[in-house]
Protein backbone atom coordinates (compact mmCIF):
# COMPACT_ATOMS: atom_id res chain seq x y z
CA UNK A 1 17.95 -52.17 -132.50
CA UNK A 2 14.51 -51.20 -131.24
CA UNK A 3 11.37 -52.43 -132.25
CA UNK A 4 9.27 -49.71 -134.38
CA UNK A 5 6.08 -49.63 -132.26
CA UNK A 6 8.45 -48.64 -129.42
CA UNK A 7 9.98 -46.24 -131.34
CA UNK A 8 6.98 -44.48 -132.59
CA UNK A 9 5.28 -44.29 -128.92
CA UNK A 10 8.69 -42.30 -128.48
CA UNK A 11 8.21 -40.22 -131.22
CA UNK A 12 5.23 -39.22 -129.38
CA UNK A 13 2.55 -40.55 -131.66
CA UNK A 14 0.32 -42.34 -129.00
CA UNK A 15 0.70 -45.86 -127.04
CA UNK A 16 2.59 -48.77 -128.46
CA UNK A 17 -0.35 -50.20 -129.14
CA UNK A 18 -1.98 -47.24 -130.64
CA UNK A 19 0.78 -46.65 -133.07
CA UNK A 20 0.08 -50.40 -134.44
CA UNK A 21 -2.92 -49.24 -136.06
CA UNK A 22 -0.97 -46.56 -138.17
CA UNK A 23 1.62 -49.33 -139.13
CA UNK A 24 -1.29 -51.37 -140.34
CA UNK A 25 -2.59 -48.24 -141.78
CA UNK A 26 0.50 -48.25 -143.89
CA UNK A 27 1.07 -44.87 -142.59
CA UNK A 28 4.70 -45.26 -141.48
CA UNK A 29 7.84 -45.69 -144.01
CA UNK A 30 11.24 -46.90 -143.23
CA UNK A 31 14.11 -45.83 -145.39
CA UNK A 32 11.60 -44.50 -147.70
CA UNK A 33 10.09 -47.81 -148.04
CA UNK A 34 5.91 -48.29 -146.37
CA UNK A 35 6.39 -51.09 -143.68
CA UNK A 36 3.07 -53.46 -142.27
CA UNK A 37 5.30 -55.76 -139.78
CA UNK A 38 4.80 -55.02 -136.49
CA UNK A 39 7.65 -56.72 -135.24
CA UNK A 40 9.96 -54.71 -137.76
CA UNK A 41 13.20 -53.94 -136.11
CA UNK A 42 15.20 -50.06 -137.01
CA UNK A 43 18.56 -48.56 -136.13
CA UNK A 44 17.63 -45.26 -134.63
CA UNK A 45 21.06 -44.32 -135.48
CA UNK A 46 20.77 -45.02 -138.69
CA UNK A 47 17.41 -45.49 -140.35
CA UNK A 48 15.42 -42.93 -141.49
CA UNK A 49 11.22 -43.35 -140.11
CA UNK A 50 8.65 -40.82 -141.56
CA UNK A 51 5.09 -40.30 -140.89
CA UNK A 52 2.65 -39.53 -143.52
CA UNK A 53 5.94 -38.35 -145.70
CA UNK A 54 7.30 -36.33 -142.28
CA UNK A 55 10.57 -37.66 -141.24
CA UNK A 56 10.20 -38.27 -137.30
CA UNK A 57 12.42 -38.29 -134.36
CA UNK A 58 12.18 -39.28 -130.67
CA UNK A 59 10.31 -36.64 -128.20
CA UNK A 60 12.87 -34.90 -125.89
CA UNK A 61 11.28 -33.32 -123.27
CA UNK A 62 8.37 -35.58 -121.63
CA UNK A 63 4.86 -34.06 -119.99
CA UNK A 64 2.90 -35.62 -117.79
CA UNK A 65 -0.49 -33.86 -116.51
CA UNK A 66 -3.25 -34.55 -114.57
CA UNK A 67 -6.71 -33.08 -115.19
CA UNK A 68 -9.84 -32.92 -113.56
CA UNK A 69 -12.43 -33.44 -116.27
CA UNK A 70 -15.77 -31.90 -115.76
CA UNK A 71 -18.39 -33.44 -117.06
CA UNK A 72 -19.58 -32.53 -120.64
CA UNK A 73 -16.49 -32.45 -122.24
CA UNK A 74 -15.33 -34.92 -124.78
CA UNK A 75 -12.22 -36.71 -123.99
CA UNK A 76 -11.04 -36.42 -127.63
CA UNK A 77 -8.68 -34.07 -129.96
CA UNK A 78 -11.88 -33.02 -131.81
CA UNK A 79 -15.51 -33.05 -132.28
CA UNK A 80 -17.50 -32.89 -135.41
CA UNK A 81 -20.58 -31.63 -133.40
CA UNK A 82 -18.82 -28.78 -131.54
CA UNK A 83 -19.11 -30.31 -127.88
CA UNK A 84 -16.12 -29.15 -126.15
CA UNK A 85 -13.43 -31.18 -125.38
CA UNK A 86 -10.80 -31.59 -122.84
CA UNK A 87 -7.72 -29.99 -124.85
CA UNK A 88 -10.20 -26.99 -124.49
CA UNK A 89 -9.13 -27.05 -120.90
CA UNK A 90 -5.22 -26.79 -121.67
CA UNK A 91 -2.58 -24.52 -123.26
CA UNK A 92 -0.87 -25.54 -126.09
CA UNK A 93 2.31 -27.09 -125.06
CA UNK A 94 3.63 -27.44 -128.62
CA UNK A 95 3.51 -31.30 -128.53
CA UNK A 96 0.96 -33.86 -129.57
CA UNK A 97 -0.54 -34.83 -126.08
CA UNK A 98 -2.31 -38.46 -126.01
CA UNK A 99 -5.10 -39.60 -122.89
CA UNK A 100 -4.40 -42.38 -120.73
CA UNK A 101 -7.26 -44.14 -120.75
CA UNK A 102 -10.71 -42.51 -121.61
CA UNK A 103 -13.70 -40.82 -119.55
CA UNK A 104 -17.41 -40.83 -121.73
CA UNK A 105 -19.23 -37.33 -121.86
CA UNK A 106 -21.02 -37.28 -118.54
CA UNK A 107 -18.45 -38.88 -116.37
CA UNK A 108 -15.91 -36.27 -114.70
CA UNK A 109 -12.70 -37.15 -112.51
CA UNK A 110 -9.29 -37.86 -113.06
CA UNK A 111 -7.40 -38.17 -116.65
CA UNK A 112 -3.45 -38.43 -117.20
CA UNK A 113 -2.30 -36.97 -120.43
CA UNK A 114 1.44 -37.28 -121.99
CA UNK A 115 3.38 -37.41 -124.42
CA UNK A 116 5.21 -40.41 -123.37
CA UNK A 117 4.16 -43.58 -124.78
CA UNK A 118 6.18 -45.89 -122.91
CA UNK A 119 4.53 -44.49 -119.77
CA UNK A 120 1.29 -44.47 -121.26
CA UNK A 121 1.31 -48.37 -122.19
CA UNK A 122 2.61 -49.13 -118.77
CA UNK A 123 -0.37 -46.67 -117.19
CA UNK A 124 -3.02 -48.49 -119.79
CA UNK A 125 -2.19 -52.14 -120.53
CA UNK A 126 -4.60 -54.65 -118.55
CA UNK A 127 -1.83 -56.83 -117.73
CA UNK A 128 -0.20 -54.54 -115.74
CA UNK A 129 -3.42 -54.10 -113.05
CA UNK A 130 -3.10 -50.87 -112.51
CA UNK A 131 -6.32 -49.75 -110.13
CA UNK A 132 -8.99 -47.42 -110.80
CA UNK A 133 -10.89 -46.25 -108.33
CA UNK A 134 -13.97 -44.49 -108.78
CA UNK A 135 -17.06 -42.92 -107.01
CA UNK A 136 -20.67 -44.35 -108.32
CA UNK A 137 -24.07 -42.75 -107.45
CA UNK A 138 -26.82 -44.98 -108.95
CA UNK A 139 -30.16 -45.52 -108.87
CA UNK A 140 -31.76 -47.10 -105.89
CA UNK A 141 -30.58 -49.66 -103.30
CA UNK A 142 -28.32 -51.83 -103.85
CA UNK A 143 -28.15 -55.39 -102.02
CA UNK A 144 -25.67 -57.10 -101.20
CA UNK A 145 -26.63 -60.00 -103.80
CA UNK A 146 -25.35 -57.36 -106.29
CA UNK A 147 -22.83 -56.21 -104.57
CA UNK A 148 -21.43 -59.63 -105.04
CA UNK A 149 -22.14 -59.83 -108.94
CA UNK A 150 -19.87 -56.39 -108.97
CA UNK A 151 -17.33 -58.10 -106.87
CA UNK A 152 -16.91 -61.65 -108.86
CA UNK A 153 -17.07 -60.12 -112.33
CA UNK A 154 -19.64 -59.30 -115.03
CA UNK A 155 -19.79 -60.75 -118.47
CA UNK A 156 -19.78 -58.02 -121.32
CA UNK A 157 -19.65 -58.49 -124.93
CA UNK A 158 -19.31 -62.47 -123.84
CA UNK A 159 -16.12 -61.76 -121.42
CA UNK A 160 -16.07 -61.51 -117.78
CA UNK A 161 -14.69 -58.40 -116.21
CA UNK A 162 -11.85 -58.83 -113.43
CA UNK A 163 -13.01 -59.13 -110.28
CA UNK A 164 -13.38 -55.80 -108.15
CA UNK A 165 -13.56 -53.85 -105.43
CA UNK A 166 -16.86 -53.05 -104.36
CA UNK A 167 -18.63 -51.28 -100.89
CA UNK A 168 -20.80 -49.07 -99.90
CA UNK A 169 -21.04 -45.63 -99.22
CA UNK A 170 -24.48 -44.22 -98.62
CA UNK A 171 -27.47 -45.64 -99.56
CA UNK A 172 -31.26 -45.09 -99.54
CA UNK A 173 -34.90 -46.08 -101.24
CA UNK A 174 -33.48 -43.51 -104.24
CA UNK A 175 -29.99 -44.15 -104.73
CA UNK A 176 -26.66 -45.45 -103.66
CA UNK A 177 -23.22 -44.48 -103.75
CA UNK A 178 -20.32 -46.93 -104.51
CA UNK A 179 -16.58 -46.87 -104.54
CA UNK A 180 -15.43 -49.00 -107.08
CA UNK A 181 -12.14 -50.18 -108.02
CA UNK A 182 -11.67 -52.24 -111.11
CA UNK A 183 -8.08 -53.42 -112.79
CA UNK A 184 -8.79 -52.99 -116.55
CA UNK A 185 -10.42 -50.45 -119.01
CA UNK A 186 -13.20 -51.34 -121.02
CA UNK A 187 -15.11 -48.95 -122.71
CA UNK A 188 -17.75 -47.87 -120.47
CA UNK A 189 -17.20 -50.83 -118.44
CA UNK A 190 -18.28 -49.04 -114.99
CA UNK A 191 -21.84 -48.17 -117.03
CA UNK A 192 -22.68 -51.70 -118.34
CA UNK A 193 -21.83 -53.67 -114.93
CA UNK A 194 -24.18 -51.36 -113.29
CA UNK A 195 -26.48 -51.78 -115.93
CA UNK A 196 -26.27 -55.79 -115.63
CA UNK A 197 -27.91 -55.82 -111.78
CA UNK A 198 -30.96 -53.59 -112.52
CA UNK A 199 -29.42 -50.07 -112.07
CA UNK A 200 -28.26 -47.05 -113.29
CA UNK A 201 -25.43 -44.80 -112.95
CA UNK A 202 -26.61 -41.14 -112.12
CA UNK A 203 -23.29 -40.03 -111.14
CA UNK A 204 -19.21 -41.11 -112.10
CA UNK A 205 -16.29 -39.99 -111.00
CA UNK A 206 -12.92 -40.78 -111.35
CA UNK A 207 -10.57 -40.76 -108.14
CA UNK A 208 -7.65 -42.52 -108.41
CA UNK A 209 -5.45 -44.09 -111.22
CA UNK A 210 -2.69 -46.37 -109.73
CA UNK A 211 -0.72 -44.16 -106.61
CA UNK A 212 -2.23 -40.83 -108.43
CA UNK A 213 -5.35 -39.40 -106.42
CA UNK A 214 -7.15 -36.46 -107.71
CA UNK A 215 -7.64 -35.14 -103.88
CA UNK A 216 -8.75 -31.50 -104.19
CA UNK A 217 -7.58 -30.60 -107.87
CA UNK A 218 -10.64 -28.49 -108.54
CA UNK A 219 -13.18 -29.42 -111.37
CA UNK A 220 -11.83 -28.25 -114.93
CA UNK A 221 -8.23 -27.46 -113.70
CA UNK A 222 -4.97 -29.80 -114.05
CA UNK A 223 -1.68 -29.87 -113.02
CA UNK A 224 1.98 -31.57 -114.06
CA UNK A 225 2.82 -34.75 -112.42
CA UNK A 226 5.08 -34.42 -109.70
CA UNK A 227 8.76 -36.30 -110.42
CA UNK A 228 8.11 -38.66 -107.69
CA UNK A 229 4.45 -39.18 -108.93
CA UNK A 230 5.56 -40.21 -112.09
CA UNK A 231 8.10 -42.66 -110.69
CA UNK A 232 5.91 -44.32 -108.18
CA UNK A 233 3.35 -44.75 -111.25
CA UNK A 234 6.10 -46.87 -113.35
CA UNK A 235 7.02 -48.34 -110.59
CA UNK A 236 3.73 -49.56 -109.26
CA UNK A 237 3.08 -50.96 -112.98
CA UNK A 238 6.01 -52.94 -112.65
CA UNK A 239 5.38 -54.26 -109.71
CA UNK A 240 2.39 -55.29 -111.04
CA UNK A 241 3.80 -56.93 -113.83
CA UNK A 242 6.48 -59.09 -112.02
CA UNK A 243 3.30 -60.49 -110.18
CA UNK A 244 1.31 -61.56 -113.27
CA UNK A 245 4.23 -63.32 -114.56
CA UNK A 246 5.13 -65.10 -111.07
């Protein structure tokens, strides 16, 4: 038996937790029958899942790519406005590709894209601590009084960010560059600390993602995950894991 978020991650219709919101959409049927339960339990041998009517079946072949986003380019399937987005950048590989993880309109760097969602919620989930590492010009100097703020954790939305990994680069009267590495994902979390100790962020981008560097993969091109890459990845994660729960 396997739990149906599971199974629909390897259907390839996003993250385990992504899927979730289709089950509570009341998007997914069962044997014909609409299920809510998340914790809802199927025989893939047996039972019969469909999506919006479509009867669905587990992904065979996996992808895993990395891309180096260029700034200006929507990390999304579509756009209402006509910006251009990242899938802009790819073939068509004839399977529905998910982000890792997102990267807001003016930041540029590293982005993993699959089709595996068991990979993806290991790559994704906070608890597994997976680094980030990132290069941060902002606006004027930066002391080291704020340079401890960074470090210890800023509260956004009324919830303190993990602590990170803060030093300096360059820095002058107009700006300073930071490499950052933080162990979650928030939505523009990068921006807002910055924000919080007087500053600005004039330039992001992304380096690193667990053991996967971006090293010279020129701006707007991307590339398949090497075997080994993808191993170490999963592997790191659950690493990571055992930790938390020691």
């Amino acid at each position: 038996m396997v739990r149906i978020n599971k199974y629909l991650a390897q259907c390839n219709l996003g993250s385990r937790r992504s899927v979730e919101i289709l089950i509570s959409n009341r998007e997914i049927s069962v044997n014909g029958e609409i299920i809510d339960d998340l914790s809802k339990q199927i025989d893939p041998t047996k039972d019969k899942v469909s999506y919006k009517g479509k009867t669905i079946h587990p992904s065979q072949e996996k992808i895993y790519i990395m891309l180096n986003k260029p700034k200006k380019y929507l990390v999304s399937t579509k756009d209402d406005f006509g910006r251009r987005i990242i899938f802009d950048l790819l073939p068509d590989f004839e399977t529905n590709l998910f982000y890792i993880g997102r990267l807001d309109y003016m930041s540029e760097g590293l982005l993993l894209l699959t089709n595996d969602g068991d990979f993806a919620e290991r790559v994704i989930h906070p608890r597994y601590k997976l680094p980030k590492v990132y290069k941060v010009k902002v606006k004027g100097k930066i002391g080291k009084e704020e340079l401890e703020k960074l470090r210890k954790g800023i509260v956004i939305n009324g919830k303190r960010t993990k602590p990170a990994i803060v030093y300096t680069n360059k820095v002058n009267d107009e700006f300073t560059e930071l490499k950052m590495t933080i162990f979650e994902g928030r939505k523009r979390q990068i921006r807002y600390m910055i924000k919080s100790i007087g500053s600005a962020v004039y330039e992001l981008k992304r380096l690193q993602i667990g053991t996967i560097k971006l090293n010279k993969l020129p701006v707007g091109m991307w590339r398949m995950l090497k075997p080994s890459e993808v191993t170490a990845l999963r592997s790191n994660a659950r690493t990571k894991s055992k930790k938390e729960i020691k």
